[in-house]
C-alpha atoms as a PDB file:
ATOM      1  CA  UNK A   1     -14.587  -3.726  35.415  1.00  0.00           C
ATOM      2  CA  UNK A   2     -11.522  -1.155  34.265  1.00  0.00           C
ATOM      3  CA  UNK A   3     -10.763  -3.703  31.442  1.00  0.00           C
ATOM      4  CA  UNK A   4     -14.549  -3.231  30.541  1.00  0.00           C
ATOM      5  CA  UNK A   5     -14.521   0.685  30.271  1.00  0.00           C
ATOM      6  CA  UNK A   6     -10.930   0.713  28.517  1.00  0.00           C
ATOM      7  CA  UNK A   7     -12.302  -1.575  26.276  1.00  0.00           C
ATOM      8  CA  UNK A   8     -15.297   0.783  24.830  1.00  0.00           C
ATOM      9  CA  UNK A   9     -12.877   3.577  25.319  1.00  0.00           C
ATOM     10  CA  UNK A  10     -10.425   2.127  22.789  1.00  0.00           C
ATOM     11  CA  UNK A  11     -13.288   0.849  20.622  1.00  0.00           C
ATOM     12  CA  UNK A  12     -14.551   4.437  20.406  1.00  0.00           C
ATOM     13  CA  UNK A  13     -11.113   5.575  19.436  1.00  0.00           C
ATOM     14  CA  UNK A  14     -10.881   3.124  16.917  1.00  0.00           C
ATOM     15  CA  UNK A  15     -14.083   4.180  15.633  1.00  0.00           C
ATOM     16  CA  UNK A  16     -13.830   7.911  15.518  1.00  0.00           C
ATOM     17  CA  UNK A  17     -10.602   7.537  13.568  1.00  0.00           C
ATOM     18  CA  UNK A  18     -12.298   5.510  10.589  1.00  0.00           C
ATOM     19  CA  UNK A  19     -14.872   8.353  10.521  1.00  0.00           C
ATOM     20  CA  UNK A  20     -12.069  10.984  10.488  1.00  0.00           C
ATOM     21  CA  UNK A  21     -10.360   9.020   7.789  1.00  0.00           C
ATOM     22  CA  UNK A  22     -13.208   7.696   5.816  1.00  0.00           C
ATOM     23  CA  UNK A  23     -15.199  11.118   5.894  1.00  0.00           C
ATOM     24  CA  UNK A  24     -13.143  13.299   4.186  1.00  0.00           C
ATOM     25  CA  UNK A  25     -12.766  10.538   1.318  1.00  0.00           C
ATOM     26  CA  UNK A  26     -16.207  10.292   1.235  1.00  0.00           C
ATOM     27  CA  UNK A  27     -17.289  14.372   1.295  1.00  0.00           C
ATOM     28  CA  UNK A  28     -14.355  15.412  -1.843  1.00  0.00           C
ATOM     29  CA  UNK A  29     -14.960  12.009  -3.744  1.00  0.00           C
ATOM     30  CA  UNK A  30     -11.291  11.306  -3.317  1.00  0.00           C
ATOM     31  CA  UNK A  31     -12.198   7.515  -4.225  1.00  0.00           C
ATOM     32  CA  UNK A  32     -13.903   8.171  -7.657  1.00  0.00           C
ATOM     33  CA  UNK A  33     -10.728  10.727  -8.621  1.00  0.00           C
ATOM     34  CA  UNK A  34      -8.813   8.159  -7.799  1.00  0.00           C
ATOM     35  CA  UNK A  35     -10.132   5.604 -10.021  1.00  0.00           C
ATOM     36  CA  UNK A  36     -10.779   8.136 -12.963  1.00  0.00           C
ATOM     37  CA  UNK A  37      -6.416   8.307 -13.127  1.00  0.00           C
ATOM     38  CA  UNK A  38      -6.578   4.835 -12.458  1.00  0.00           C
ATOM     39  CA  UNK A  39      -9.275   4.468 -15.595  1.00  0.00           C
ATOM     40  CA  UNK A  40      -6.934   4.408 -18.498  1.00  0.00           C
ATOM     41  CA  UNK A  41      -4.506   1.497 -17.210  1.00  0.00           C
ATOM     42  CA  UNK A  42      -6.997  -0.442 -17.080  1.00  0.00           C
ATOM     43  CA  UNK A  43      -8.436   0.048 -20.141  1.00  0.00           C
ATOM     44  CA  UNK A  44      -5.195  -0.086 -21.654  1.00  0.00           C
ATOM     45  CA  UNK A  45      -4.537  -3.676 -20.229  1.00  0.00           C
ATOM     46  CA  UNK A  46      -8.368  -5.006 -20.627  1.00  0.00           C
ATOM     47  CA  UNK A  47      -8.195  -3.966 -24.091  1.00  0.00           C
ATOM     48  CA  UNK A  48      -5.250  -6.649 -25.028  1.00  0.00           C
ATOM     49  CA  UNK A  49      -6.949  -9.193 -23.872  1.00  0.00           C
ATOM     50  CA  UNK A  50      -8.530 -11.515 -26.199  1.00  0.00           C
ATOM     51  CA  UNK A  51     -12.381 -12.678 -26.379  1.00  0.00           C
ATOM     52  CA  UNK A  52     -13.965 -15.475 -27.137  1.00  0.00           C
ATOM     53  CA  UNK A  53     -16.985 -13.564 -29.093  1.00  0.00           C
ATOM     54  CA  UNK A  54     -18.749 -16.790 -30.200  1.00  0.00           C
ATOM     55  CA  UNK A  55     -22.182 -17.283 -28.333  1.00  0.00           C
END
């Protein structure tokens, strides 16, 4: 029965963590800033590559 309770004990430490981790991504945008710096490399290196524009 202990192994029970320190079970959902753990599993709602786990779980709050995420949340304190993934909310303040979430609430400043963090992710989309992110990608916006990551935005030019990529268009830098999907620009080289060559198409096959024939339909």
């Amino acid at each position: 029965m202990r192994f029970i309770g320190k079970a959902i004990l753990y599993l709602f430490l786990i779980c709050t963590g995420l949340f304190l981790v993934t909310f303040p991504i979430y609430f400043f945008n963090i992710d989309m800033k992110l990608t916006s710096m990551i935005e030019p490399l990529l268009l830098k290196h999907y620009d080289r590559i060559d198409r096959d524009q024939h339909l």
